[in-house]
PDB file of N, CA and C in Angstrom:
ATOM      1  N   UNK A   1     -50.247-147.618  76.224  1.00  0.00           N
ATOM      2  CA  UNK A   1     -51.475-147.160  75.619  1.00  0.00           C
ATOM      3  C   UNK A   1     -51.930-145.877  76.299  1.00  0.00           C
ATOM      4  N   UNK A   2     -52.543-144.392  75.712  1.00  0.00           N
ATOM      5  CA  UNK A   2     -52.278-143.290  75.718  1.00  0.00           C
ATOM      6  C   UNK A   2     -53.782-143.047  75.429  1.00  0.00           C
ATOM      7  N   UNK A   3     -54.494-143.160  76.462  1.00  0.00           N
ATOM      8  CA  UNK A   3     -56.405-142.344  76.244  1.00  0.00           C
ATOM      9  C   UNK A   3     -56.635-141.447  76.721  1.00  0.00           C
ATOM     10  N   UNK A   4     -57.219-140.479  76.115  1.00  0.00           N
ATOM     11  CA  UNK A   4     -57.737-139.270  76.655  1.00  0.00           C
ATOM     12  C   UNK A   4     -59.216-139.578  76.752  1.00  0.00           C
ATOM     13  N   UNK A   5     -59.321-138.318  78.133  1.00  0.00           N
ATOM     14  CA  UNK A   5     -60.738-138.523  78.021  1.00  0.00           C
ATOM     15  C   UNK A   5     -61.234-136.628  77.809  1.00  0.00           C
ATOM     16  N   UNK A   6     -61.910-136.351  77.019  1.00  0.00           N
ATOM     17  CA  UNK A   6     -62.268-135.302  77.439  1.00  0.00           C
ATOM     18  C   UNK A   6     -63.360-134.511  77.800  1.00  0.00           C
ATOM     19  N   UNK A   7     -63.936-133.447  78.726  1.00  0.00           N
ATOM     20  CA  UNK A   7     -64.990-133.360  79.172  1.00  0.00           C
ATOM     21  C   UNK A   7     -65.357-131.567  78.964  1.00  0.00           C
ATOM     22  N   UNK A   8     -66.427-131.286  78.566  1.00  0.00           N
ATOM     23  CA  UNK A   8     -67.207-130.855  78.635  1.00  0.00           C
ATOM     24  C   UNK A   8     -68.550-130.228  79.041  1.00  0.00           C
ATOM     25  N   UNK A   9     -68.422-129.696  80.151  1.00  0.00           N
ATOM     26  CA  UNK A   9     -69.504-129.180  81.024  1.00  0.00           C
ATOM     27  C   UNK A   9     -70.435-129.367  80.638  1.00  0.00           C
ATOM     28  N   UNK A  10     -70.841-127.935  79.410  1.00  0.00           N
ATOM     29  CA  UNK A  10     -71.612-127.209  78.920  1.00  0.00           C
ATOM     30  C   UNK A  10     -71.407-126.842  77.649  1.00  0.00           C
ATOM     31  N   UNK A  11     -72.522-126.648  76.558  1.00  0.00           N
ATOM     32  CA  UNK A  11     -71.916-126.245  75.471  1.00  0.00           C
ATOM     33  C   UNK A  11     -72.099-124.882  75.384  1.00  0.00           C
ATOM     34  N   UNK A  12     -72.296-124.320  76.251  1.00  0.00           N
ATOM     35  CA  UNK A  12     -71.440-122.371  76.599  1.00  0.00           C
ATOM     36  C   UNK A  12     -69.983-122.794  77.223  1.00  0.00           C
ATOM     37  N   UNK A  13     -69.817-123.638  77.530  1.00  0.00           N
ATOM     38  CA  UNK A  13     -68.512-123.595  78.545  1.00  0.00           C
ATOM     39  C   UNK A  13     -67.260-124.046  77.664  1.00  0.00           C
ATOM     40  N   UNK A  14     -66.038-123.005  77.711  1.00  0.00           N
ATOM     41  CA  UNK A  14     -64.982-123.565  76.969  1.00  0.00           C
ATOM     42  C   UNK A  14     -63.710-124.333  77.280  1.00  0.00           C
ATOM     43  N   UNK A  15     -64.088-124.725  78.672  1.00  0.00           N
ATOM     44  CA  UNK A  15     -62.662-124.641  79.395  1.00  0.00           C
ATOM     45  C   UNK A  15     -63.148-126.572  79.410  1.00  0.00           C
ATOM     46  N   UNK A  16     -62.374-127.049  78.809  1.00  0.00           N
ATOM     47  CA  UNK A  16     -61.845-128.786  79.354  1.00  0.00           C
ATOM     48  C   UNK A  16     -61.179-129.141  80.001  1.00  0.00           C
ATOM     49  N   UNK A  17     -61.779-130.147  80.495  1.00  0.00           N
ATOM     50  CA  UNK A  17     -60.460-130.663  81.165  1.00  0.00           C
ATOM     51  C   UNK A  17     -59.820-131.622  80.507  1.00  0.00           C
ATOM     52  N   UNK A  18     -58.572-132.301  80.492  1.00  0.00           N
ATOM     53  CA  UNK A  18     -58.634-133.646  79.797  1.00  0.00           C
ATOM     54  C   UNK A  18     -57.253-134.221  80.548  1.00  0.00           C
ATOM     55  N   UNK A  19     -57.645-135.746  80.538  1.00  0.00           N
ATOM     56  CA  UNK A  19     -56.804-136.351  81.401  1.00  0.00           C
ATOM     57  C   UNK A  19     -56.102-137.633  80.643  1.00  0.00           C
ATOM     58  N   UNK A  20     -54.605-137.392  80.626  1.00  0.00           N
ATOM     59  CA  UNK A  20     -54.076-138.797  79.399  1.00  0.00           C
ATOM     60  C   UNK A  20     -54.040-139.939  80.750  1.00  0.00           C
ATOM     61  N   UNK A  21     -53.409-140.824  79.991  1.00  0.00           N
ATOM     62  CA  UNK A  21     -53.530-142.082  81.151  1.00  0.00           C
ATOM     63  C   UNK A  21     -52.475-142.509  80.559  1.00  0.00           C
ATOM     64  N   UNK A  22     -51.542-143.022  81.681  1.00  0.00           N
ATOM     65  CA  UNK A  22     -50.421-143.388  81.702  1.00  0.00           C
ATOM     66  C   UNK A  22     -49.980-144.754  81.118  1.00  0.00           C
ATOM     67  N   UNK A  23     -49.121-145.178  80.952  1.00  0.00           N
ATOM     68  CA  UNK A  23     -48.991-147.041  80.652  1.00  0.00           C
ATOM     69  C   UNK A  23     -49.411-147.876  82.188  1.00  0.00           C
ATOM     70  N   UNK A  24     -48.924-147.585  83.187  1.00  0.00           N
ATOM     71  CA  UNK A  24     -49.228-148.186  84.571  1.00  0.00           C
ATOM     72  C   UNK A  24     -50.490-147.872  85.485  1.00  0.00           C
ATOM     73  N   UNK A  25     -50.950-146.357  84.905  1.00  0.00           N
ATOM     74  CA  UNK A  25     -51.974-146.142  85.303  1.00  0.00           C
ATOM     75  C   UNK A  25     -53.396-146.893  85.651  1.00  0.00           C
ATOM     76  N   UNK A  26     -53.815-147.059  86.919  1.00  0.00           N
ATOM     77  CA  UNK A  26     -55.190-147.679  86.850  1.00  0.00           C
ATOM     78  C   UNK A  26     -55.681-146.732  86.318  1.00  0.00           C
ATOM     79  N   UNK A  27     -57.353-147.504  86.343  1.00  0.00           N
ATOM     80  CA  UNK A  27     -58.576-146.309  86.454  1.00  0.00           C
ATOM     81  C   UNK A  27     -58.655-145.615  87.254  1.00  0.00           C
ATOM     82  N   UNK A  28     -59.131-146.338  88.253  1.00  0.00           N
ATOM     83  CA  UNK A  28     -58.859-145.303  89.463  1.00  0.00           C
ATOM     84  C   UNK A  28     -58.192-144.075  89.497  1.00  0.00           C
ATOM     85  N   UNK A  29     -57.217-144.362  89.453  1.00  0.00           N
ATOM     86  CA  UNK A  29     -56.004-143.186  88.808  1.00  0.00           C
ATOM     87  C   UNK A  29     -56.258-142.133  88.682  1.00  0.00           C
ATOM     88  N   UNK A  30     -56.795-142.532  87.230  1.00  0.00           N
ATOM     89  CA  UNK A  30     -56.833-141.804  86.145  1.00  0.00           C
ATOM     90  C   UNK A  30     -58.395-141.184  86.126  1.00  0.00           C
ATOM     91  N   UNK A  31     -58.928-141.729  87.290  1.00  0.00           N
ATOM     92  CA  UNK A  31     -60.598-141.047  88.060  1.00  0.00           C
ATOM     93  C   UNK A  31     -60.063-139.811  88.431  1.00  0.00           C
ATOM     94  N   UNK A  32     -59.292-140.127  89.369  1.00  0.00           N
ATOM     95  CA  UNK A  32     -58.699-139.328  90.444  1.00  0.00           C
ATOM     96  C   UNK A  32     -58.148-137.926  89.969  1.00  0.00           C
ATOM     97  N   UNK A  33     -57.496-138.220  88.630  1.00  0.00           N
ATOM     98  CA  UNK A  33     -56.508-137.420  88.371  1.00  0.00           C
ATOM     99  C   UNK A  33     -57.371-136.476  88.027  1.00  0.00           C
ATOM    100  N   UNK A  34     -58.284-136.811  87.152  1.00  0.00           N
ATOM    101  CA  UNK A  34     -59.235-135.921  86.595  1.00  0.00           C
ATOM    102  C   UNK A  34     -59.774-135.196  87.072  1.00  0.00           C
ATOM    103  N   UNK A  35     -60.363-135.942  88.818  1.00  0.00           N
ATOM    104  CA  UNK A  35     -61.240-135.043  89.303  1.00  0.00           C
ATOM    105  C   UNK A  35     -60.295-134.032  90.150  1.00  0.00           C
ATOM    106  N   UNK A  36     -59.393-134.099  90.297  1.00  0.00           N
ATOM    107  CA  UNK A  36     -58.198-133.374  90.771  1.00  0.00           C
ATOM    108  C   UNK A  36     -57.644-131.906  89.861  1.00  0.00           C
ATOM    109  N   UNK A  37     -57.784-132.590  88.551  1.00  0.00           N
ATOM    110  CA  UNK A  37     -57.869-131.208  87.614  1.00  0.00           C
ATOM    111  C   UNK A  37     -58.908-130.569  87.413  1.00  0.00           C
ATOM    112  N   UNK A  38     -60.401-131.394  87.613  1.00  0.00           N
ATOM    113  CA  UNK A  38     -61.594-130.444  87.181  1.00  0.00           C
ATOM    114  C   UNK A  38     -61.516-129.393  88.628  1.00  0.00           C
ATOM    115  N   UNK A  39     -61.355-129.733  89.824  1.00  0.00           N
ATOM    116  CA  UNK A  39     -61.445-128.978  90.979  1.00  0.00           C
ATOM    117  C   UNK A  39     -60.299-128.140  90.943  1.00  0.00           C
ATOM    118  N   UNK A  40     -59.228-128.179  90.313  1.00  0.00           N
ATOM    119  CA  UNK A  40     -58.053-127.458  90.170  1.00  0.00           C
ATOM    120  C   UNK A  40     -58.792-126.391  89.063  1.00  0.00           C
ATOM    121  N   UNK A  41     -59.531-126.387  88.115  1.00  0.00           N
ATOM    122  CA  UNK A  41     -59.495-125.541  87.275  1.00  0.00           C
ATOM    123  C   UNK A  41     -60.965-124.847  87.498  1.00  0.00           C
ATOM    124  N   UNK A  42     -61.585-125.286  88.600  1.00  0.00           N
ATOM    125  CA  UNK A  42     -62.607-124.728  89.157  1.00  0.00           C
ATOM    126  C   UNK A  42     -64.189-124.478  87.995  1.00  0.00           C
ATOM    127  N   UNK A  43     -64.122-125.770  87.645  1.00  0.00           N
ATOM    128  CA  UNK A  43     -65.172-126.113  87.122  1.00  0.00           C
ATOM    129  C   UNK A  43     -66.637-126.496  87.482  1.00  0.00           C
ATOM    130  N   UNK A  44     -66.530-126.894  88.435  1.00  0.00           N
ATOM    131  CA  UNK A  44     -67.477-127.136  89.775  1.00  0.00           C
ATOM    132  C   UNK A  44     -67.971-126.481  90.235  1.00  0.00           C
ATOM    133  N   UNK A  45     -67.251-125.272  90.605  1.00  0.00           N
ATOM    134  CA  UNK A  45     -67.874-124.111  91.457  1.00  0.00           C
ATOM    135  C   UNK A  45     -68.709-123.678  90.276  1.00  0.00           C
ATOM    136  N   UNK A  46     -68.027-123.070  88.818  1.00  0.00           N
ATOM    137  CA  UNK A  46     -68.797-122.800  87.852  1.00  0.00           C
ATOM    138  C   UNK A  46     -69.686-123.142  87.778  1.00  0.00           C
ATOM    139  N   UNK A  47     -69.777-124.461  86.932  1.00  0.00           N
ATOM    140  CA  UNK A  47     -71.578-125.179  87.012  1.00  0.00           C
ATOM    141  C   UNK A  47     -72.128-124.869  87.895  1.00  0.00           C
ATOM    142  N   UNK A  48     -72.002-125.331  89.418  1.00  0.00           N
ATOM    143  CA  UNK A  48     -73.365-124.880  90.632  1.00  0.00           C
ATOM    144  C   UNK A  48     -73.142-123.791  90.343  1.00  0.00           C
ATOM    145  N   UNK A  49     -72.183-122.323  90.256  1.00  0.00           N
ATOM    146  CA  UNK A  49     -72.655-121.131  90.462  1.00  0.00           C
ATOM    147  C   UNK A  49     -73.909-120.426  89.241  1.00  0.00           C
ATOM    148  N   UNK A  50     -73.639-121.368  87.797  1.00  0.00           N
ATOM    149  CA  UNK A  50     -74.692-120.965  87.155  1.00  0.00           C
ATOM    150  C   UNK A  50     -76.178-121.746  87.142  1.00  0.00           C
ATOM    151  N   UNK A  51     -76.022-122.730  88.034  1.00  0.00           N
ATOM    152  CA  UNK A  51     -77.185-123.589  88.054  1.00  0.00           C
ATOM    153  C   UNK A  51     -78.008-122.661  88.076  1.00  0.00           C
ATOM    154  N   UNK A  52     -78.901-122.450  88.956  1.00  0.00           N
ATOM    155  CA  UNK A  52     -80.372-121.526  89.145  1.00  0.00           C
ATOM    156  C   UNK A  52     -80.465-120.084  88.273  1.00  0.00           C
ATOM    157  N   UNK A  53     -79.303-120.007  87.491  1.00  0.00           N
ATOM    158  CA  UNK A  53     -79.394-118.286  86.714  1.00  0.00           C
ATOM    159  C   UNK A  53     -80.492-118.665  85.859  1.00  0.00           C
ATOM    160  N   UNK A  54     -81.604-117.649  86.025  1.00  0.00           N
ATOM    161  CA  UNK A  54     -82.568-117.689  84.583  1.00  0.00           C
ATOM    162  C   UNK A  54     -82.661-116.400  84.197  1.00  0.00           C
ATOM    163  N   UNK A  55     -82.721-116.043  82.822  1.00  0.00           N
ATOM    164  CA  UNK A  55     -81.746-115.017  82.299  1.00  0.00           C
ATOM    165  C   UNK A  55     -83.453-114.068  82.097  1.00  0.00           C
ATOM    166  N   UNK A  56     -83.643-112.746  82.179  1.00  0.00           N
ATOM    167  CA  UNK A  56     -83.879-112.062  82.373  1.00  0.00           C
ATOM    168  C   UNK A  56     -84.917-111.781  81.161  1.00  0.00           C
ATOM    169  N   UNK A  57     -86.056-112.011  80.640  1.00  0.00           N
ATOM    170  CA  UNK A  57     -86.901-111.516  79.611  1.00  0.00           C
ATOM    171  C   UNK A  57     -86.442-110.269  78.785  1.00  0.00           C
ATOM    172  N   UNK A  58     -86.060-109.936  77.670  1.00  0.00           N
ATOM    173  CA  UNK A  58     -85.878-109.152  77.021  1.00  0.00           C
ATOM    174  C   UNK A  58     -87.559-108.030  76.925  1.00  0.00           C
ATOM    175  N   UNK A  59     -87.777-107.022  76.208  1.00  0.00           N
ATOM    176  CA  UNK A  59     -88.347-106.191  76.599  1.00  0.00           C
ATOM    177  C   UNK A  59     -89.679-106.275  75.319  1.00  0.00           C
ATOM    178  N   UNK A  60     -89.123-107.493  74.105  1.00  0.00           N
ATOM    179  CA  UNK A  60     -90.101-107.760  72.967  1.00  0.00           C
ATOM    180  C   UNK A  60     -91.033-108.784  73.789  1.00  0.00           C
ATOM    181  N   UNK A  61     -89.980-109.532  74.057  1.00  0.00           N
ATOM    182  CA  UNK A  61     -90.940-110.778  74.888  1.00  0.00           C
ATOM    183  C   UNK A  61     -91.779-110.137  76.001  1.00  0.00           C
ATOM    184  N   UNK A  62     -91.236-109.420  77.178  1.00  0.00           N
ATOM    185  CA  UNK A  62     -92.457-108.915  77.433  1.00  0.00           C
ATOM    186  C   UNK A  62     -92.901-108.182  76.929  1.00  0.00           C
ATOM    187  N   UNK A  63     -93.528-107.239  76.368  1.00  0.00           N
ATOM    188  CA  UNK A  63     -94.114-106.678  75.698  1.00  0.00           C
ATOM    189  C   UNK A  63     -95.320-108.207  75.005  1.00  0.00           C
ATOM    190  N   UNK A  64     -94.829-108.876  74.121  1.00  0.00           N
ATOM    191  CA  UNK A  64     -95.629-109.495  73.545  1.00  0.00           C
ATOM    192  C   UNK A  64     -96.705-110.077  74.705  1.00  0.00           C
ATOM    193  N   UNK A  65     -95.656-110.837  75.372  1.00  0.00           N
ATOM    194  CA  UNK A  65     -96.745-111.722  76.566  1.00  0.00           C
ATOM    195  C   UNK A  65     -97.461-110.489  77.690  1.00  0.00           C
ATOM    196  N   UNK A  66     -97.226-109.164  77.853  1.00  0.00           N
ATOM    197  CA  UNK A  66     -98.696-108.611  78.117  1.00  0.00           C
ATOM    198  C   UNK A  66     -99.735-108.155  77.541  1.00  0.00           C
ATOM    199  N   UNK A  67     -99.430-107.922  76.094  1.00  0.00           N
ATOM    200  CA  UNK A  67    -100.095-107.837  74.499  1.00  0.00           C
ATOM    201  C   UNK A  67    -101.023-109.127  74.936  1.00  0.00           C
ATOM    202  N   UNK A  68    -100.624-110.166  74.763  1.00  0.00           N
ATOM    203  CA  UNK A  68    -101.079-111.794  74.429  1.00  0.00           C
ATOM    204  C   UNK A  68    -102.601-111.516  75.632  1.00  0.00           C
ATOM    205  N   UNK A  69    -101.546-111.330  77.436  1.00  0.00           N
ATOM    206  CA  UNK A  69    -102.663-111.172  78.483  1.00  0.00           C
ATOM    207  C   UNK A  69    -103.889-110.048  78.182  1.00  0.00           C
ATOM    208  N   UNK A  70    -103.294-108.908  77.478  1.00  0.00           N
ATOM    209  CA  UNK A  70    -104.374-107.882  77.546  1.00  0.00           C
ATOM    210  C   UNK A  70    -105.732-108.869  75.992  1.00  0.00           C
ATOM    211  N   UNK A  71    -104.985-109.582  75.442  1.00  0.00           N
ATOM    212  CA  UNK A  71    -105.907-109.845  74.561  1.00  0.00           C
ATOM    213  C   UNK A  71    -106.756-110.828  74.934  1.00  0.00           C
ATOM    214  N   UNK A  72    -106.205-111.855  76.140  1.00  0.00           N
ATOM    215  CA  UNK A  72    -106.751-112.852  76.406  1.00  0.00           C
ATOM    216  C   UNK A  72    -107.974-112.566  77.638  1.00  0.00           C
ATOM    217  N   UNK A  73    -107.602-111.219  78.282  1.00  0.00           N
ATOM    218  CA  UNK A  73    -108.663-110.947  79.045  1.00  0.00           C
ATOM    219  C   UNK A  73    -109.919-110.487  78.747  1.00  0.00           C
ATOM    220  N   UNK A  74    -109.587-109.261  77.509  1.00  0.00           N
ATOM    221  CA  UNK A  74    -110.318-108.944  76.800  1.00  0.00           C
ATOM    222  C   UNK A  74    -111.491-109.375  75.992  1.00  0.00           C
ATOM    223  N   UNK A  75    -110.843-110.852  75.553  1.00  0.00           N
ATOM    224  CA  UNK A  75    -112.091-112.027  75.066  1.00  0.00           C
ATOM    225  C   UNK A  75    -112.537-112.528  76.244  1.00  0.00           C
ATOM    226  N   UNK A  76    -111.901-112.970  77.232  1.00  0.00           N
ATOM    227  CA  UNK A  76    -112.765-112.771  78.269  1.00  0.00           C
ATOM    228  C   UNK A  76    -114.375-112.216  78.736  1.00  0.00           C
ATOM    229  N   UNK A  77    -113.383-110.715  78.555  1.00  0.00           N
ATOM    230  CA  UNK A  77    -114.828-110.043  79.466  1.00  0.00           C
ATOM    231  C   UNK A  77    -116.303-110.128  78.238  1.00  0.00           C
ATOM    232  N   UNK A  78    -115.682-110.201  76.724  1.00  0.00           N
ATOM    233  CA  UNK A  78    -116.412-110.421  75.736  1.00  0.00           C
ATOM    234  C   UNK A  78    -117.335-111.592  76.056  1.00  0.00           C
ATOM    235  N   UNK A  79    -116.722-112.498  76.007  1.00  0.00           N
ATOM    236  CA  UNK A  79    -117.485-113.775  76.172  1.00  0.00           C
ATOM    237  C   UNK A  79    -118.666-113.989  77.786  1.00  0.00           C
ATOM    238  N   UNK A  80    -118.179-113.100  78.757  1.00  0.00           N
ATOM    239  CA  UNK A  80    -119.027-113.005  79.673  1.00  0.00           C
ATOM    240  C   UNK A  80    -120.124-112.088  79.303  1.00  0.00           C
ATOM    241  N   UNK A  81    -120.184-110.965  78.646  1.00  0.00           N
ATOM    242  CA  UNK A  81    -120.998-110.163  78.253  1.00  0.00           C
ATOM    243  C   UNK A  81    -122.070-111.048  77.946  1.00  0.00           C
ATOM    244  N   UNK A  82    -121.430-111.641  76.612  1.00  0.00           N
ATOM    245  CA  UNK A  82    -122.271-112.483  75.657  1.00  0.00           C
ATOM    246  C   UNK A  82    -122.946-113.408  76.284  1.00  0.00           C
ATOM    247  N   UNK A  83    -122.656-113.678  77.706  1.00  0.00           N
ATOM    248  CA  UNK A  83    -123.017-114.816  78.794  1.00  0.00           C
ATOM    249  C   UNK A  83    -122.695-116.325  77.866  1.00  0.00           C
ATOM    250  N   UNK A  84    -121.740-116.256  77.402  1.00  0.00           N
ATOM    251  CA  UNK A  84    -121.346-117.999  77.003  1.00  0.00           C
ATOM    252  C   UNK A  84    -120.334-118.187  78.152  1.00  0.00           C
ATOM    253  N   UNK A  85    -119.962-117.337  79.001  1.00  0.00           N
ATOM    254  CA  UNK A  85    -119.200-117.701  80.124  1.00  0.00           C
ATOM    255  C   UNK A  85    -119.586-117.566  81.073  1.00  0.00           C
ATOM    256  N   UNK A  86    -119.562-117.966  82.347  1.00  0.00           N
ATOM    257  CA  UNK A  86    -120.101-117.761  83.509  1.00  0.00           C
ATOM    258  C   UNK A  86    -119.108-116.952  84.599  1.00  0.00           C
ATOM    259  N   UNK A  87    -119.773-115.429  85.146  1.00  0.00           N
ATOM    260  CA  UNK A  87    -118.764-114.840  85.463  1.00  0.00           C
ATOM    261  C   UNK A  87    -117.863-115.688  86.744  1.00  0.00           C
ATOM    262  N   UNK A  88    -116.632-115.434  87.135  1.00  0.00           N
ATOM    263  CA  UNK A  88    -115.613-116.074  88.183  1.00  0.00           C
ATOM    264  C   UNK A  88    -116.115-115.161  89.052  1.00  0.00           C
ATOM    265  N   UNK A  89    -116.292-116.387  90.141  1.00  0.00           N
ATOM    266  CA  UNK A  89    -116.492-115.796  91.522  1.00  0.00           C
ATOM    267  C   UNK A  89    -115.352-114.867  91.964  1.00  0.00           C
ATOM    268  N   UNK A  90    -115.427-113.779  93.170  1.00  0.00           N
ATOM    269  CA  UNK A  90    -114.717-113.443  93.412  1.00  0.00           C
ATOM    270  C   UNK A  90    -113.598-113.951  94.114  1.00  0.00           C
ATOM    271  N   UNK A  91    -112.596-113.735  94.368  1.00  0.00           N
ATOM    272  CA  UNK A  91    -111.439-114.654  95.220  1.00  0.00           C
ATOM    273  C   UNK A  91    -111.531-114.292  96.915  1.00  0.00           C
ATOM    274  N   UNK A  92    -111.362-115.473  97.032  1.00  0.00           N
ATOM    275  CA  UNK A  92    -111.488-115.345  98.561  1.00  0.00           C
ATOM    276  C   UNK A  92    -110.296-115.719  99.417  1.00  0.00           C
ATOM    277  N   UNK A  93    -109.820-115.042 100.592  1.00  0.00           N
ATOM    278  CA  UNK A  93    -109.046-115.031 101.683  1.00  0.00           C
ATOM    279  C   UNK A  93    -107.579-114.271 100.986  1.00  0.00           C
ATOM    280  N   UNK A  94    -107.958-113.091  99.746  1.00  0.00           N
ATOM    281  CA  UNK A  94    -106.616-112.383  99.878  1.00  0.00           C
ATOM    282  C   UNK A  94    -106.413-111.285 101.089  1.00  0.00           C
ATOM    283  N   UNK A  95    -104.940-110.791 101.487  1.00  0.00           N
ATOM    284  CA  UNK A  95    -105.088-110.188 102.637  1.00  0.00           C
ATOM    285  C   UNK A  95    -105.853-108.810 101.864  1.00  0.00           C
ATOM    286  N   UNK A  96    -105.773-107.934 100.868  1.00  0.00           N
ATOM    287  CA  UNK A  96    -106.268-106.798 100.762  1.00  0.00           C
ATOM    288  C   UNK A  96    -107.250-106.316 101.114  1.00  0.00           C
ATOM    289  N   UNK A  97    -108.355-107.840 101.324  1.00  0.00           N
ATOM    290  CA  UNK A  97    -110.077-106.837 101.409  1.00  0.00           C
ATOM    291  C   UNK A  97    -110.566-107.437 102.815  1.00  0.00           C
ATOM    292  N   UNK A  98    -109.178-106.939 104.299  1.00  0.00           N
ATOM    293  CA  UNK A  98    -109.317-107.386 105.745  1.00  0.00           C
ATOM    294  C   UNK A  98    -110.191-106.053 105.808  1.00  0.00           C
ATOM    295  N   UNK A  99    -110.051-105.174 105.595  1.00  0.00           N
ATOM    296  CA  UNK A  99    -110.904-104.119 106.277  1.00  0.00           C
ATOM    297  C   UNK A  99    -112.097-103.828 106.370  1.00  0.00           C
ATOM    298  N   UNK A 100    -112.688-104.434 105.983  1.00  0.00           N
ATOM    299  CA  UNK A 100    -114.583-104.575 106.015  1.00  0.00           C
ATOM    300  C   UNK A 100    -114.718-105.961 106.573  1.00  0.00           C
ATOM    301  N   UNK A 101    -114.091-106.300 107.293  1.00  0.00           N
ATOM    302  CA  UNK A 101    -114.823-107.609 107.515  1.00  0.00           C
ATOM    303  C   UNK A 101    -115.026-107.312 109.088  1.00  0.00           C
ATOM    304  N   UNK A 102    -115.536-108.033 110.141  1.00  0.00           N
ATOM    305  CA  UNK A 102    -115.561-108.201 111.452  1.00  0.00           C
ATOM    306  C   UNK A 102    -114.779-108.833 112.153  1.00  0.00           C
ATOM    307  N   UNK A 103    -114.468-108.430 113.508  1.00  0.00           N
ATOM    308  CA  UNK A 103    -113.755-109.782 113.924  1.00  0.00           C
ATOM    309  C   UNK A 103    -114.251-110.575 115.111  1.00  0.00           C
ATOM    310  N   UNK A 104    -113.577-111.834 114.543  1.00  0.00           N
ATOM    311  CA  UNK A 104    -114.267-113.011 115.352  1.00  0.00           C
ATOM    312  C   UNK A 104    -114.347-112.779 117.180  1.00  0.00           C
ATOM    313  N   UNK A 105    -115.561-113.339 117.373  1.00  0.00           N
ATOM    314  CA  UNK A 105    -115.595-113.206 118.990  1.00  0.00           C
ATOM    315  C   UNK A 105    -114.907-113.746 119.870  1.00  0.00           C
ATOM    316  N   UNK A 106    -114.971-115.005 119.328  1.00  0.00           N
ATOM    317  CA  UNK A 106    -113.832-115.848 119.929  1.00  0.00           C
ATOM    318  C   UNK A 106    -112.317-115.482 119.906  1.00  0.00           C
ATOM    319  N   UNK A 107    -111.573-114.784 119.098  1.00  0.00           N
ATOM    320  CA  UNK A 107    -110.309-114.541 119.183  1.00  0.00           C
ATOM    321  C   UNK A 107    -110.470-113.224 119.640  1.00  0.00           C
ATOM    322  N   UNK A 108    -111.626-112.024 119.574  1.00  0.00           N
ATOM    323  CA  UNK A 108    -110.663-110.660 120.773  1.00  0.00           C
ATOM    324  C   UNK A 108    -111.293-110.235 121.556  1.00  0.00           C
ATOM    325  N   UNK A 109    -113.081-110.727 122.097  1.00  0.00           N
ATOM    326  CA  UNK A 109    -113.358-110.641 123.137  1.00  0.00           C
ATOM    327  C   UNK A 109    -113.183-111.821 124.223  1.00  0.00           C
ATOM    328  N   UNK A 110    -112.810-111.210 125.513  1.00  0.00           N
ATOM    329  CA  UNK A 110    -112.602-112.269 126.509  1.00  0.00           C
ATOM    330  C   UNK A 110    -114.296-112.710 127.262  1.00  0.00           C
ATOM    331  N   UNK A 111    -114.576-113.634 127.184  1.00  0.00           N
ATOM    332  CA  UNK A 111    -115.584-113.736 127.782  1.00  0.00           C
ATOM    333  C   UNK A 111    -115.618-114.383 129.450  1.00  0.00           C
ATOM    334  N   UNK A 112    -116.103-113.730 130.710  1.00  0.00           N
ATOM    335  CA  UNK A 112    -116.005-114.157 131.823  1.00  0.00           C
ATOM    336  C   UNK A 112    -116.954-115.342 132.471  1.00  0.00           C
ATOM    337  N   UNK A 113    -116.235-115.705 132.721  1.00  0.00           N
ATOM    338  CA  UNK A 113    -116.891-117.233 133.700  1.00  0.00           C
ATOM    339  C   UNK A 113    -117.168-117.462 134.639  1.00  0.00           C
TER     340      UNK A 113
END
């Protein structure tokens, strides 16, 4: 008796592997054999090497989604005008706005005892 098995990564991917099975063959075997050809035909490395690829925004898509942001801010500042919104506090602890501030006593004067 004569089974194939065949496998399929990915459906971008064209390369199979496929493994018949012998008349005496265990499973085992016929585990083995397989994984012996998928690492032989370097299928493995493939998959992990494309795992984490995320493919690059085309130039409509952005375009649209800063279209979308410029529109969504825009009703924004509308709706605060109109005061049905309440303006957002400002943000606090980015590094940009260190230069007006003071500094603490405790961390750069030494005080004597």
């Amino acid at each position: 008796m004569h089974s194939r098995i065949p496998v399929v990564f990915s459906p971008l991917m064209s390369i199979n592997a496929e493994v018949t099975k012998t008349g005496t063959e265990n499973a085992l075997a016929t585990i083995r054999k397989f994984s012996r050809r998928v690492q032989g035909a370097g299928l493995v490395r493939t998959v992990r090497k494309g795992r984490y690829f995320a493919r690059d925004a085309s130039k409509i898509v952005k375009k649209k989604r800063a279209l979308k942001l410029i529109k969504r801010r825009a009703e924004f500042k509308q709706l605060v005008k109109e005061g049905k919104v309440a303006e957002p506090a400002p943000r606090r602890g980015s590094y940009g706005d260190r230069q007006g501030s003071t500094p603490r006593t405790t961390e750069t004067t030494h005080i004597p005892r």
